[in-house]
Protein backbone atom coordinates (compact mmCIF):
# COMPACT_ATOMS: atom_id res chain seq x y z
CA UNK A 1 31.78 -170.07 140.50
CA UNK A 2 30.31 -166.52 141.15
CA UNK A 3 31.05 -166.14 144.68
CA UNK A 4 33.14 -163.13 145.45
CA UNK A 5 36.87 -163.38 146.76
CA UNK A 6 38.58 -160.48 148.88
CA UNK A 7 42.13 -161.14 149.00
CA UNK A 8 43.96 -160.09 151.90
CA UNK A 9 47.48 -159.56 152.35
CA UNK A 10 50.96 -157.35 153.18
CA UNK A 11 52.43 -155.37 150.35
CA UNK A 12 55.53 -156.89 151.61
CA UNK A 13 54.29 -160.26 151.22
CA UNK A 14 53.77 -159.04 147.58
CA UNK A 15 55.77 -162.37 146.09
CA UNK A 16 54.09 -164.73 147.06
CA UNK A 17 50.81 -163.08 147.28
CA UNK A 18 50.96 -162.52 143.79
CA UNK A 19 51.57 -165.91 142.87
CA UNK A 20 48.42 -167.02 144.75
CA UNK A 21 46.75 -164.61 143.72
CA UNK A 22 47.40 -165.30 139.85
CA UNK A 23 46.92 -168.95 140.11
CA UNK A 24 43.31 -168.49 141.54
CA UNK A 25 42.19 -165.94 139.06
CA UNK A 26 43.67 -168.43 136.17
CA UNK A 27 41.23 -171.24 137.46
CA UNK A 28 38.31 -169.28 137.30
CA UNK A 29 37.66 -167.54 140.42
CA UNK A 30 36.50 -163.78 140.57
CA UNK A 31 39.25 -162.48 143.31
CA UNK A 32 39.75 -158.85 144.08
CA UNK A 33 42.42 -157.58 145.67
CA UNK A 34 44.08 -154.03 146.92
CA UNK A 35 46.64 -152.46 145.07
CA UNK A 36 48.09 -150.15 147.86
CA UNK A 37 51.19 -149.97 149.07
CA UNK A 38 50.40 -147.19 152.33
CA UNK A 39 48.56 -145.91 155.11
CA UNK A 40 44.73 -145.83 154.29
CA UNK A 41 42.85 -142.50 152.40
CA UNK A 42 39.63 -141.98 152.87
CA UNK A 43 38.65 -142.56 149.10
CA UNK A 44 40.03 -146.30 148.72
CA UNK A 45 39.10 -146.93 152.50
CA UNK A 46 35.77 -146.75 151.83
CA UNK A 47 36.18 -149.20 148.65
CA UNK A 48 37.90 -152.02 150.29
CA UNK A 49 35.21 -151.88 153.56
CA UNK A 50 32.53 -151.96 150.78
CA UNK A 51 34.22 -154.93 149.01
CA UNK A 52 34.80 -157.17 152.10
CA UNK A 53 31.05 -156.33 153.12
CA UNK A 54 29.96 -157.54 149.88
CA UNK A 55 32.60 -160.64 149.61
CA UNK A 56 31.22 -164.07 150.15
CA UNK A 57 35.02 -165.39 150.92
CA UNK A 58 37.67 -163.46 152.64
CA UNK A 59 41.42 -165.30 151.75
CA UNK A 60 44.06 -163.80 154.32
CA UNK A 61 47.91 -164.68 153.83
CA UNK A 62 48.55 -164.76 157.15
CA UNK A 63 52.47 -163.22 158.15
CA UNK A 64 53.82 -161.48 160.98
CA UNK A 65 54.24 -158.64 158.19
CA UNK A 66 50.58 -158.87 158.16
CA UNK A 67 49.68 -158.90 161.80
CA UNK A 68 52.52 -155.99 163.15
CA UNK A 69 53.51 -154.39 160.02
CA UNK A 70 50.53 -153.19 158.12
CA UNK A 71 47.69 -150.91 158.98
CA UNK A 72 45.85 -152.15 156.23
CA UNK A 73 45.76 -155.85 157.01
CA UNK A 74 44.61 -154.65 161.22
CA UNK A 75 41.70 -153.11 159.18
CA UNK A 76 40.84 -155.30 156.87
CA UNK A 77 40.53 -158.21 159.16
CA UNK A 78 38.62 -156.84 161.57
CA UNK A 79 36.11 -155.33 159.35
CA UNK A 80 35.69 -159.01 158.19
CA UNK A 81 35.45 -160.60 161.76
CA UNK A 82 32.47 -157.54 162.45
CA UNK A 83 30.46 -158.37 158.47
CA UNK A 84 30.44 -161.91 159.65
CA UNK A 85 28.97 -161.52 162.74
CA UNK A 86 26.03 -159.92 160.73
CA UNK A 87 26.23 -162.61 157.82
CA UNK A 88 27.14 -165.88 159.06
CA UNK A 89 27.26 -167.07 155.57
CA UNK A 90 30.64 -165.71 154.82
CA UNK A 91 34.10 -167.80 154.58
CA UNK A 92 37.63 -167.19 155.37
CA UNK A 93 40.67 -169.03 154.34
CA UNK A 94 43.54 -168.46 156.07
CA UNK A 95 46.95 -169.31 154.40
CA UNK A 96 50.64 -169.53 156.34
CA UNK A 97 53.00 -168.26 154.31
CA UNK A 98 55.57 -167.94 157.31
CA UNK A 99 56.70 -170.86 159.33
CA UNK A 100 54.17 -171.38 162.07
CA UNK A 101 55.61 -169.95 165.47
CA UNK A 102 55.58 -167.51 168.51
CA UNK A 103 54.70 -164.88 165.85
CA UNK A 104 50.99 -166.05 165.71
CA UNK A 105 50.62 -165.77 169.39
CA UNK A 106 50.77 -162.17 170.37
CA UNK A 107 51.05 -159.67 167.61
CA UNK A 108 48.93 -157.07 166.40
CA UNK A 109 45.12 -156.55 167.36
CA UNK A 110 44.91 -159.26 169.79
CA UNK A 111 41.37 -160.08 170.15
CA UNK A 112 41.20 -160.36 166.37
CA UNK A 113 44.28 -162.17 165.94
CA UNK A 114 43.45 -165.01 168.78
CA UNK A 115 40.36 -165.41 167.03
CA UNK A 116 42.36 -166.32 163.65
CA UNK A 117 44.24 -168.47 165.37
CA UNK A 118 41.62 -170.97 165.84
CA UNK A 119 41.01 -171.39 162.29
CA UNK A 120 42.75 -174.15 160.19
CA UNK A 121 44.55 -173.13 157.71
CA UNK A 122 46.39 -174.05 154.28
CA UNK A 123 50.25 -173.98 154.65
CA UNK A 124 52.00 -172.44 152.30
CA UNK A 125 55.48 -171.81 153.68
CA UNK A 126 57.86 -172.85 151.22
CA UNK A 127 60.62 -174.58 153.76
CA UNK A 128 63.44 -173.98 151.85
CA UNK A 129 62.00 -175.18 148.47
CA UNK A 130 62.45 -172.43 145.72
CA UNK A 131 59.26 -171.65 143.55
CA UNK A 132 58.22 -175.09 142.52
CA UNK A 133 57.51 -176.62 145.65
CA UNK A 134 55.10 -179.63 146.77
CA UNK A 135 53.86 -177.87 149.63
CA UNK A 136 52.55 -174.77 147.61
CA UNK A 137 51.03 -176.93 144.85
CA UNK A 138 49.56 -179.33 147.27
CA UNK A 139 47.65 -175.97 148.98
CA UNK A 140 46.66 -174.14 146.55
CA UNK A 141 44.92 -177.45 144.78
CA UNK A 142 43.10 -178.19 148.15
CA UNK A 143 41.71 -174.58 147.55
CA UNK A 144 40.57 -174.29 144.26
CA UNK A 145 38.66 -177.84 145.46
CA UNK A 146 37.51 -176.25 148.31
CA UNK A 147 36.28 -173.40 146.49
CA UNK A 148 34.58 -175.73 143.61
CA UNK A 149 37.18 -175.01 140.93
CA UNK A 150 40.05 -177.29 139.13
CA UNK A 151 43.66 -175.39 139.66
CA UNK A 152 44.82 -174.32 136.26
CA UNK A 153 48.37 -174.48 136.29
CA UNK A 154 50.26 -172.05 134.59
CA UNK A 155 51.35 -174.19 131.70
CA UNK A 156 47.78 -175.47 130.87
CA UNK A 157 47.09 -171.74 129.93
CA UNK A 158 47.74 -171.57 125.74
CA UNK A 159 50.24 -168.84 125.97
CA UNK A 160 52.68 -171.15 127.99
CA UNK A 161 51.24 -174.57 126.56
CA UNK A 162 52.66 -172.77 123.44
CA UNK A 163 55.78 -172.42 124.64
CA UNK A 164 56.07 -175.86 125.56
CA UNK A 165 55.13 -177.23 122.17
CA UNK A 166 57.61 -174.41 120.11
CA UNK A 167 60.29 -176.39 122.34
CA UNK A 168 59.24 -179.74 121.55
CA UNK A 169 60.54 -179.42 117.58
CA UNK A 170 63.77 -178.89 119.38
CA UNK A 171 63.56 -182.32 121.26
CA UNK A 172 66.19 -183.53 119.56
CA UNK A 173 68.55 -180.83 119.94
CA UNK A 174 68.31 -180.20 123.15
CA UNK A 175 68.23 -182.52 126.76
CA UNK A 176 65.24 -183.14 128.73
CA UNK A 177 67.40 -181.23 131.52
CA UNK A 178 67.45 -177.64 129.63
CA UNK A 179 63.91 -178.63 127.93
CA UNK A 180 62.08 -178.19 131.57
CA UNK A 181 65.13 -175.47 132.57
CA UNK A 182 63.71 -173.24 129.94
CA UNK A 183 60.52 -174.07 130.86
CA UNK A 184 61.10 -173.28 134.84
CA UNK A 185 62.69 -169.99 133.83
CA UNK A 186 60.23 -169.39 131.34
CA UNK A 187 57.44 -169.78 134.03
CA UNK A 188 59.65 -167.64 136.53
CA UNK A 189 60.03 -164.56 134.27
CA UNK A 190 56.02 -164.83 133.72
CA UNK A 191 55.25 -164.58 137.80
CA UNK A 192 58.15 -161.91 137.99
CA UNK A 193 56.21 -160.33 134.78
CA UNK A 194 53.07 -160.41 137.12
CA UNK A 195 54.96 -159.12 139.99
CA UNK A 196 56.70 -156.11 138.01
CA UNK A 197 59.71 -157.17 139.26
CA UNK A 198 62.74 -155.23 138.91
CA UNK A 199 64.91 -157.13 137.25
CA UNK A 200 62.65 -158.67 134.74
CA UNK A 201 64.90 -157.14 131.88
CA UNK A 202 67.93 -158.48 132.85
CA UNK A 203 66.09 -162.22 133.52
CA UNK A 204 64.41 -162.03 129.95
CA UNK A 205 67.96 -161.12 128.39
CA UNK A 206 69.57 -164.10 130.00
CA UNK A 207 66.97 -166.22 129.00
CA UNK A 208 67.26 -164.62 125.64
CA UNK A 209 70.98 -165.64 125.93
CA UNK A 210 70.33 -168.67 126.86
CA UNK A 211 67.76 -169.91 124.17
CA UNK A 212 70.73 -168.43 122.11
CA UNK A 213 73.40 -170.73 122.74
CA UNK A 214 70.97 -173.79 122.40
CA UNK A 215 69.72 -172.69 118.67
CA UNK A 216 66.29 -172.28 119.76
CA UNK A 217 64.80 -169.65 117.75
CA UNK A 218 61.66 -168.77 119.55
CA UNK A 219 59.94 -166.08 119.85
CA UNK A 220 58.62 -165.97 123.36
CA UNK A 221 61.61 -164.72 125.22
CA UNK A 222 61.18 -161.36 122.34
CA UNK A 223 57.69 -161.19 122.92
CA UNK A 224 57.64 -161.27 126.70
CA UNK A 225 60.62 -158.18 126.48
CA UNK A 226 58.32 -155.77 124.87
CA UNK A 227 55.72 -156.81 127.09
CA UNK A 228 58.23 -155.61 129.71
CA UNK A 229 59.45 -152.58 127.28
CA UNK A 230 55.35 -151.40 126.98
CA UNK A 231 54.06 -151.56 130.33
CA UNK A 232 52.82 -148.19 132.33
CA UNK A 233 55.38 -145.57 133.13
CA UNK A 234 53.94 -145.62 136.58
CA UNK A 235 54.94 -149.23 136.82
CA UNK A 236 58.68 -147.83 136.81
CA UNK A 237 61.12 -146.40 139.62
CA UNK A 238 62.02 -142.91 138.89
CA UNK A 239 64.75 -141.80 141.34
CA UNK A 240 64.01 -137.83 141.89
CA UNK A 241 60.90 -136.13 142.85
CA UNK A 242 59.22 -133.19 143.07
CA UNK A 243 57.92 -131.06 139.82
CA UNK A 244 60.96 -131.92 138.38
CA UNK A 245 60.30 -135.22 137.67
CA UNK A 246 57.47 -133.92 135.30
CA UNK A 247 59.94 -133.33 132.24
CA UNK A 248 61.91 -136.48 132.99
CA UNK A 249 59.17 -138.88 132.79
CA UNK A 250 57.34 -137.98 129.93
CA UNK A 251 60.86 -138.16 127.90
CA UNK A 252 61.84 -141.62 129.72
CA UNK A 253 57.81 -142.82 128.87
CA UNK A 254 58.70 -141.85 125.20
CA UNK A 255 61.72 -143.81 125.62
CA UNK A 256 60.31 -146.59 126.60
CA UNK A 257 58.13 -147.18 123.95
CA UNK A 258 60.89 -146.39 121.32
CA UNK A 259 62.64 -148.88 123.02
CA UNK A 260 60.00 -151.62 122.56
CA UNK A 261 59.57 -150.71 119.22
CA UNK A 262 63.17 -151.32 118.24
CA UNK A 263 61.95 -154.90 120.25
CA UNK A 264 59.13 -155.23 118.04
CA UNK A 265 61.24 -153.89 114.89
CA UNK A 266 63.66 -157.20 115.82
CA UNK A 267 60.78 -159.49 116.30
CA UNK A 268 58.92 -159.40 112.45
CA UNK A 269 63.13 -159.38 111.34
CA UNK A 270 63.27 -162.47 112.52
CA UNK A 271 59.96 -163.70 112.65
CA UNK A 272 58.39 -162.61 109.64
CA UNK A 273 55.41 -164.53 109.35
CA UNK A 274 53.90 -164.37 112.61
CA UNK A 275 51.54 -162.23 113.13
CA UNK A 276 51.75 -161.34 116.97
CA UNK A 277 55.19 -158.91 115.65
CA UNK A 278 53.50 -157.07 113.75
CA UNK A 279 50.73 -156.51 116.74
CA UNK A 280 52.96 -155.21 119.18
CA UNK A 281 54.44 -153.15 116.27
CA UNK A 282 50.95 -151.71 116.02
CA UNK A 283 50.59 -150.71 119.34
CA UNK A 284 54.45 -148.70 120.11
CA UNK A 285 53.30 -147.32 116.54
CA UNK A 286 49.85 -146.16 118.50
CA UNK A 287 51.54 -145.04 121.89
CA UNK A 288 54.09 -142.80 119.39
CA UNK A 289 51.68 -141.22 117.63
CA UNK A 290 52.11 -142.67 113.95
CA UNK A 291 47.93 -143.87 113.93
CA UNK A 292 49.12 -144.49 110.10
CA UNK A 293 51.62 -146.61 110.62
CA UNK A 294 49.78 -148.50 113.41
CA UNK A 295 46.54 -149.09 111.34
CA UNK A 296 48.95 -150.64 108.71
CA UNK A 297 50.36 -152.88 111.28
CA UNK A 298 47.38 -154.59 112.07
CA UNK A 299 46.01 -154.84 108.70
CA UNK A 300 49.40 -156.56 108.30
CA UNK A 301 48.84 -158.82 111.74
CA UNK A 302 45.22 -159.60 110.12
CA UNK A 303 46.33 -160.88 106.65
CA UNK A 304 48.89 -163.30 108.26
CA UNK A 305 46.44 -164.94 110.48
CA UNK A 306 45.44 -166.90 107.39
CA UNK A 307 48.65 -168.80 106.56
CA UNK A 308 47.64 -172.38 108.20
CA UNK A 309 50.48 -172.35 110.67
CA UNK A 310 48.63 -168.87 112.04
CA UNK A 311 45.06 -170.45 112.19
CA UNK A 312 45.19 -170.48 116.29
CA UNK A 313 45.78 -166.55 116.39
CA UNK A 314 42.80 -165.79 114.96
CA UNK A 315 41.37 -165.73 118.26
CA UNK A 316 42.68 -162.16 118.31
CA UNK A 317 41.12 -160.68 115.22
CA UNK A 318 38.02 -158.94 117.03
CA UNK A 319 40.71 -157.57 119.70
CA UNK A 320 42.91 -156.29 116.79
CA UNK A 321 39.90 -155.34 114.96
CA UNK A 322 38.44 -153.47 118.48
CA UNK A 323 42.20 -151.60 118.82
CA UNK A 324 42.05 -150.22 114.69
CA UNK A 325 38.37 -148.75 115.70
CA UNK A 326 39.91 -146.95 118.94
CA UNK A 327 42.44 -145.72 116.70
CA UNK A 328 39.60 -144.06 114.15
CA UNK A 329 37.97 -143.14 117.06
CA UNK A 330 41.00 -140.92 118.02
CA UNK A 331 40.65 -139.28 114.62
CA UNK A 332 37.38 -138.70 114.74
CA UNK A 333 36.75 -140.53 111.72
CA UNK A 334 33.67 -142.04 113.44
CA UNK A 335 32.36 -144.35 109.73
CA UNK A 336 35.65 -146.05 109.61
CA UNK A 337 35.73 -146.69 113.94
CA UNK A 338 31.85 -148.06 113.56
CA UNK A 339 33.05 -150.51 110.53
CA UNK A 340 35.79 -151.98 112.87
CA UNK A 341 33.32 -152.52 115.95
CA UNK A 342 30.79 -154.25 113.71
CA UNK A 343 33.20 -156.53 112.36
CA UNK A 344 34.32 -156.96 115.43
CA UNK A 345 30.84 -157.79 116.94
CA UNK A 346 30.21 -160.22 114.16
CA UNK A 347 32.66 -162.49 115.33
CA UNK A 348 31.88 -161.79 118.72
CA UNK A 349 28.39 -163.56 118.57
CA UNK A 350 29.21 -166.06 116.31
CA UNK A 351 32.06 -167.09 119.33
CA UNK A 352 29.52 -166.52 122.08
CA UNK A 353 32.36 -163.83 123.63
CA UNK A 354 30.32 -160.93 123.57
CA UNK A 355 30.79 -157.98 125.87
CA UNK A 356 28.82 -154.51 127.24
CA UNK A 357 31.65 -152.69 125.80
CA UNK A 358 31.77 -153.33 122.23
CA UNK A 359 27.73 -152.46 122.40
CA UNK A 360 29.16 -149.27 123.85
CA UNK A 361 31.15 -148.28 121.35
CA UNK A 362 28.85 -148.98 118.33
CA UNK A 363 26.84 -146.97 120.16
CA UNK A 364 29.15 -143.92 120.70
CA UNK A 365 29.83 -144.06 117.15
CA UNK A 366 26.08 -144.15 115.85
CA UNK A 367 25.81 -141.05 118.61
CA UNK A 368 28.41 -138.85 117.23
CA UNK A 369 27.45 -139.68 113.28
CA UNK A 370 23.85 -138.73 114.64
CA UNK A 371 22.22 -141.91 113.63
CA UNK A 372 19.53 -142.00 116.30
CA UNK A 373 17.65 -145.16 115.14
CA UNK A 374 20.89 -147.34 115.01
CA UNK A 375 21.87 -145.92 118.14
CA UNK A 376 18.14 -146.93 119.65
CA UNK A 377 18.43 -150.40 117.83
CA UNK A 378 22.21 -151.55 119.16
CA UNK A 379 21.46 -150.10 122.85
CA UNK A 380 18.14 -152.29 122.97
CA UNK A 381 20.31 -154.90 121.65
CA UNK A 382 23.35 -154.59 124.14
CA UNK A 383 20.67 -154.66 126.82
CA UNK A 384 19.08 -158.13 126.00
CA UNK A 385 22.21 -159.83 127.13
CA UNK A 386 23.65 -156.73 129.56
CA UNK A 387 20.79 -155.29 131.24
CA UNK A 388 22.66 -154.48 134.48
CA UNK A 389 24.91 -152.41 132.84
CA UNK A 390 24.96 -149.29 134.26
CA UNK A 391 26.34 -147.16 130.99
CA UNK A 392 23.88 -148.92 128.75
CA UNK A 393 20.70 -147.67 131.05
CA UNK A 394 22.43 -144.42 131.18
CA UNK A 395 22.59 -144.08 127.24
CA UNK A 396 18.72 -145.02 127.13
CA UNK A 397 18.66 -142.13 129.50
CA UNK A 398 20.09 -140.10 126.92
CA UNK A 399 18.47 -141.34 124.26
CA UNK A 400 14.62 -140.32 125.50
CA UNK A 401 16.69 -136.71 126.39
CA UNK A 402 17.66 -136.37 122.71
CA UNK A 403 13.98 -137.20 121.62
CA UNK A 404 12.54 -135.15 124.33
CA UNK A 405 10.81 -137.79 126.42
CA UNK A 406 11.64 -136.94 129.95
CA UNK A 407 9.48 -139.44 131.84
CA UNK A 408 11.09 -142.43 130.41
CA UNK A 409 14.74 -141.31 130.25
CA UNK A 410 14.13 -140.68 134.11
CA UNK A 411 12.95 -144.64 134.26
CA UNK A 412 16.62 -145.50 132.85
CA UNK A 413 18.41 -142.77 134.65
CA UNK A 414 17.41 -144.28 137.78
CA UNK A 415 17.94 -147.93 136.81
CA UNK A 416 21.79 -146.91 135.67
CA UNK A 417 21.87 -144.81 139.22
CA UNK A 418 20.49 -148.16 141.58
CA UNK A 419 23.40 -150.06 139.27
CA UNK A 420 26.03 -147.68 139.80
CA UNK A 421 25.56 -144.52 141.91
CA UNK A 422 27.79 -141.50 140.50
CA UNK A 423 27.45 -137.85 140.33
CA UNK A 424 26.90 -137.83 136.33
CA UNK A 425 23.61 -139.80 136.81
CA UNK A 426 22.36 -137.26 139.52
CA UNK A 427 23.09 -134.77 137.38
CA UNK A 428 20.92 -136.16 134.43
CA UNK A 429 18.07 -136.64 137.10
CA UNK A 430 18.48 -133.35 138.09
CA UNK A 431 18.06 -131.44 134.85
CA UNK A 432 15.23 -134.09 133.94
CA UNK A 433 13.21 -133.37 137.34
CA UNK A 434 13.79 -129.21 136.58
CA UNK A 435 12.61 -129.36 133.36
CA UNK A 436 9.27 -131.38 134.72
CA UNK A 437 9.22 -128.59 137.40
CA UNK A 438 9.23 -130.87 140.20
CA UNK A 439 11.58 -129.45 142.44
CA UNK A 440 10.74 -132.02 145.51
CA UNK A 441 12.62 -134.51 143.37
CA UNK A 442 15.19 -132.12 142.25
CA UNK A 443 16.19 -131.38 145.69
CA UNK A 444 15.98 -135.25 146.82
CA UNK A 445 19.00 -135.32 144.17
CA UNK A 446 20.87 -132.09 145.29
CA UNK A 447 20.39 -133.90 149.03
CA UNK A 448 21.97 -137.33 147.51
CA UNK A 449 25.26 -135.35 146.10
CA UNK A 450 26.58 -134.85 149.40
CA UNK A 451 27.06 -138.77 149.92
CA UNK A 452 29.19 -139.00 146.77
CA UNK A 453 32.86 -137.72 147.05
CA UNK A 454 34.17 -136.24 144.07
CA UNK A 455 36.76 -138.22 142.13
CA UNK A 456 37.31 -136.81 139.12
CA UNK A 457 37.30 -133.62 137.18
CA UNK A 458 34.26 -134.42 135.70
CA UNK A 459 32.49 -134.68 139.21
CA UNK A 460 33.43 -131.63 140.17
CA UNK A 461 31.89 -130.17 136.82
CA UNK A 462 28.40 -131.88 137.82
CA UNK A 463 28.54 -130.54 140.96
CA UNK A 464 29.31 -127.21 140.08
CA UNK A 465 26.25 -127.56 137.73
CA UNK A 466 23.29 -128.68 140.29
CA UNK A 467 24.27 -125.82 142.50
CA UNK A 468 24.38 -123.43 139.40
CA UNK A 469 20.91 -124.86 138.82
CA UNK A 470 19.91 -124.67 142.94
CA UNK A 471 20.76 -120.82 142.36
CA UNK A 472 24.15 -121.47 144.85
CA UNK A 473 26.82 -119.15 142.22
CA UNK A 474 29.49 -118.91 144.58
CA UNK A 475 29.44 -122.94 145.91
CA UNK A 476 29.30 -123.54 141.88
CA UNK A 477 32.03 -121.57 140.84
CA UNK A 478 34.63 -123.36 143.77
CA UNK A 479 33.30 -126.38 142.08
CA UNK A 480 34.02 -124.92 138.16
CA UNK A 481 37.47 -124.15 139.00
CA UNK A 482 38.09 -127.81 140.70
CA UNK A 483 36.96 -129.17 137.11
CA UNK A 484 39.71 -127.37 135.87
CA UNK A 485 39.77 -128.63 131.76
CA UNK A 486 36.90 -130.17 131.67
CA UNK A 487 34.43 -127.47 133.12
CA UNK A 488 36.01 -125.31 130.31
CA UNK A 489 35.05 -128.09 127.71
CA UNK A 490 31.67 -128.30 128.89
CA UNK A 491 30.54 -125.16 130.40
C-alpha cells in the first residue's frame, strides 16, 4: 500500500501511541509521525502542515490529553478537517484510547471536536487488561484490513520468531508457563526498547536474571542490552543544564559506548560463534575511534556467517559490508571504501534490495578518486531504477559542471530542485545562469531564496554566496558568519 499515513497523537499518550504506531509500520504501511514533545516552532510547523496536506489518511488517538492538553494535536486536527474540505478523498481513523465519556463532549476546539465526534471509531482502551489485550488486537487487525494490509504481529517478525525457536531447544527444560513468560517479557522489553523507556536496563537485567536461573543460554536478552547501551546520547536524561552540561555529556556519551562494549566484549565470550557479537563489537569499536579494530570485527562477523548454523545472517553481509566502506570513507582511503560498496551492490541486485544510497556512495567515491567516466556510468545506472531521486539529478548536475556543459547540468539541477527544493540547488542554478550571463534567471533564483528558511550551516553558506554574487557584501558577510565552520571550509 502506498497511501500516506499522518499519525496523530499526545506526547503523553506516547505508550500506547508507540505501540500502534510500531505495529502498523511492521505490516507494511508508510506512517509518519511527529517527534515533538512542545509548543510548535515555526521550522517543524511548517513540516507537519505540509505532511497532513499531502497525507491520504490522517490516524488520530483520540484522548482528553489530546483534545485539552496539547497545542499540537488543536493544530493538527484542524488543519486536517480544512485539507479535507479541499480534497474529499482523504480518510481519518479515529482510535479511543481512553474510556469513552463526558471528556469527548466539550473539550478543546469545539467546533472541531463535535465534528470528530460523529465519526466511528476503533476502541482501543485497554479496560484493565495489561499489554496483551483482546480489545487492542481485535482493533488494530480491523485496521490494517481496513487499510488493505495483514497485521504483522510482533513475533512473526524474524528477530522475535528467532527468539521463539532459540527457546524451543529448551522445551524440555523449561514449562510452557515460563516458555510464553519469557516470551511476554521478551516482547515487553522490545515495545519499551521502541518507547526508550527508562527503565529498559533494569527490565533487560531481570530478564537476563531470569533466563539465568532457567539455564537458558541465549543470546537475545545480551544483544537487546547493547542495543540499549548504543543508542543516541540525546535519547538519555541528563539532570543539569546550561553550558555545563557540555563537558558532562560528551564524557557520559563516551561512557556509554565503553559500557556496551564491555556488553559486546561478554557476548563473543560466551557466544563465540555467532556472528551478530562480533557486529556490535564493530560498531562501539567505530563510535571509540579504533577504525582498526572495528574493520577487524566485521571481517570477523563476515567469516562466521559461513558455518551452516550462521547461513540465515547472511542477510546482513551488504549492511556489514556498507558499514566497513563508511569506515574507509572516514579515512579517506576512498579505493578500499569503493571495493566495499561494490561488493556490497553485487549482492544487492542479485537480492532485488537495491537502494539510491549505495548508488550514492559509489558515486562519491569514483568523485573523490576523480574517475569521471565511472562516476557518469554508476549515476546513469542509479537513475534507471531511482530517477526521482533528488541527490542523483543533483550529481548529474555536477557532473555536466565538471565537464563544462552548463545547459544540461541546468536540465538536472532543476529536475533535483522540482524533487526536493533546497538552497544548495539554487545555488548551483545560480552560478550556472551567471556564467550563461542570463541574469533574468539568476535573479528568478535570488527571488526563490527568500521562501527557503535556512536550516543548516551549509544554507547559510549558499546564501551568503548568491548575495556575494548579487554584489550585496554586507547581507553576505551576516550570512558567512551564520555558516560558522563550514563557510571557512568552503569559502
Amino acid at each position: 500500500m502506498n497511501k500516506q499515513i499522518f499519525f496523530s497523537y499526545a506526547w503523553a499518550d506516547r505508550a500506547i501511541a508507540m505501540r500502534i504506531y510500531e505495529d502498523l509500520v511492521r505490516s507494511n504501511l508508510n506512517v509518519w509521525r511527529d517527534q515533538i514533545n512542545g509548543l510548535p516552532n515555526v521550522d517543524f510547523q511548517e513540516e507537519f502542515l505540509r505532511k497532513i496536506a499531502e497525507c491520504d489518511i490522517f490516524i488520530l488517538l483520540d484522548s482528553k490529553n489530546y483534545r485539552v492538553h496539547s497545542q499540537w494535536c488543536s493544530m493538527e486536527i484542524e488543519h486536517y478537517f480544512k485539507c479535507a474540505e479541499t480534497n474529499p478523498k482523504k480518510e481519518i481513523i479515529v482510535c479511543l484510547i481512553q474510556e469513552d465519556g463526558e471528556w469527548r463532549q466539550s473539550f478543546g476546539n469545539k467546533k472541531v471536536f463535535e465534528k470528530l465526534n460523529g465519526i466511528k471509531y476503533f476502541d482501543f482502551y485497554p479496560r484493565g487488561i495489561y499489554d496483551n489485550d483482546m480489545v487492542y488486537r481485535s482493533s488494530i487487525n480491523a485496521i490494517c484490513q481496513l487499510l488493505g494490509v495483514t497485521y504483522t504481529p510482533w513475533n512473526v517478525l524474524p528477530y522475535e520468531r528467532d527468539f521463539e525457536d532459540e527457546l524451543a531447544q529448551w522445551e524440555n527444560k523449561i514449562s510452557d508457563i515460563e516458555r510464553n513468560a519469557l516470551l511476554k517479557d521478551y516482547e515487553i522489553i522490545r515495545l519499551r526498547l521502541s518507547q526508550k523507556s527508562p527503565c529498559i536496563e533494569s527490565r533487560i537485567s531481570n530478564f537476563i536474571a531470569d533466563c539465568e536461573f532457567l539455564q537458558i543460554n541465549s543470546i537475545f536478552p545480551y544483544l537487546t542490552l547493547g542495543v540499549v547501551q548504543s543508542s543516541p546520547i540525546e535519547n538519555l536524561v541528563w539532570k543539569d543544564s546550561g553550558a555545563s552540561c557540555i563537558a558532562p555529556n560528551a564524557q557520559m556519551n563516551k561512557y556509554r559506548w565503553e559500557q556496551c562494549h564491555e556488553t559486546y566484549l561478554a557476548i563473543i565470550e560466551r557466544f563465540p560463534n555467532d556472528p551478530r557479537g562480533y557486529r556490535g563489537l564493530a560498531v562501539t569499536e567505530y563510535y571509540l575511534e579504533n577504525n582498526s579494530l572495528a574493520l577487524t570485527y566485521y571481517d570477523k562477523a563476515l567469516s562466521l556467517m559461513n558455518r551452516p548454523e550462521n547461513i540465515k545472517h547472511k542477510e546482513s553481509i551488504p549492511e556489514i559490508l556498507q558499514n566497513q566502506g563508511e569506515i574507509y570513507l572516514g579515512i579517506s582511503d576512498y579505493s578500499k571504501a569503493l571495493e566495499k560498496y561494490a561488493e556490497a551492490l553485487n549482492i544487492m541486485r542479485k537480492r532485488d534490495i537495491l537502494t539510491a544510497e549505495i548508488f550514492l556512495k559509489i558515486e562519491f567515491c569514483h568523485r573523490m578518486l576523480e574517475n569521471d567516466s565511472e562516476r557518469i556510468i554508476i549515476i546513469d545506472d542509479g537513475m534507471k531504477l531511482f530517477f526521482n531521486n533528488a541527490e542523483l539529478q543533483w550529481q548529474k548536475g555536477d557532473y555536466y559542471i565538471k565537464t563544462n556543459k552548463i545547459e544540461q547540468a541546468i536540465y538536472y539541477f532543476q529536475i533535483s530542485y522540482q524533487l526536493e527544493s533546497n538552497l544548495r540547488t539554487l545555488f548551483a542554478l545560480a552560478r550556472c545562469y551567471l556564467f550563461l550571463e542570463n541574469i533574468k534567471k539568476f535573479k528568478e533564483c535570488e527571488k526563490k531564496t527568500s521562501s527557503i528558511i535556512p536550516q543548516t550551516e551549509e544554507d547559510y553558506y549558499y546564501l551568503g554566496y548568491i548575495n556575494y554574487l548579487s554584489g550585496n557584501a554586507k547581507q553576505a558577510q551576516e550570512y558567512y558568519e551564520k555558516s560558522n565552520s563550514y563557510g571557512q571550509r568552503y569559502r
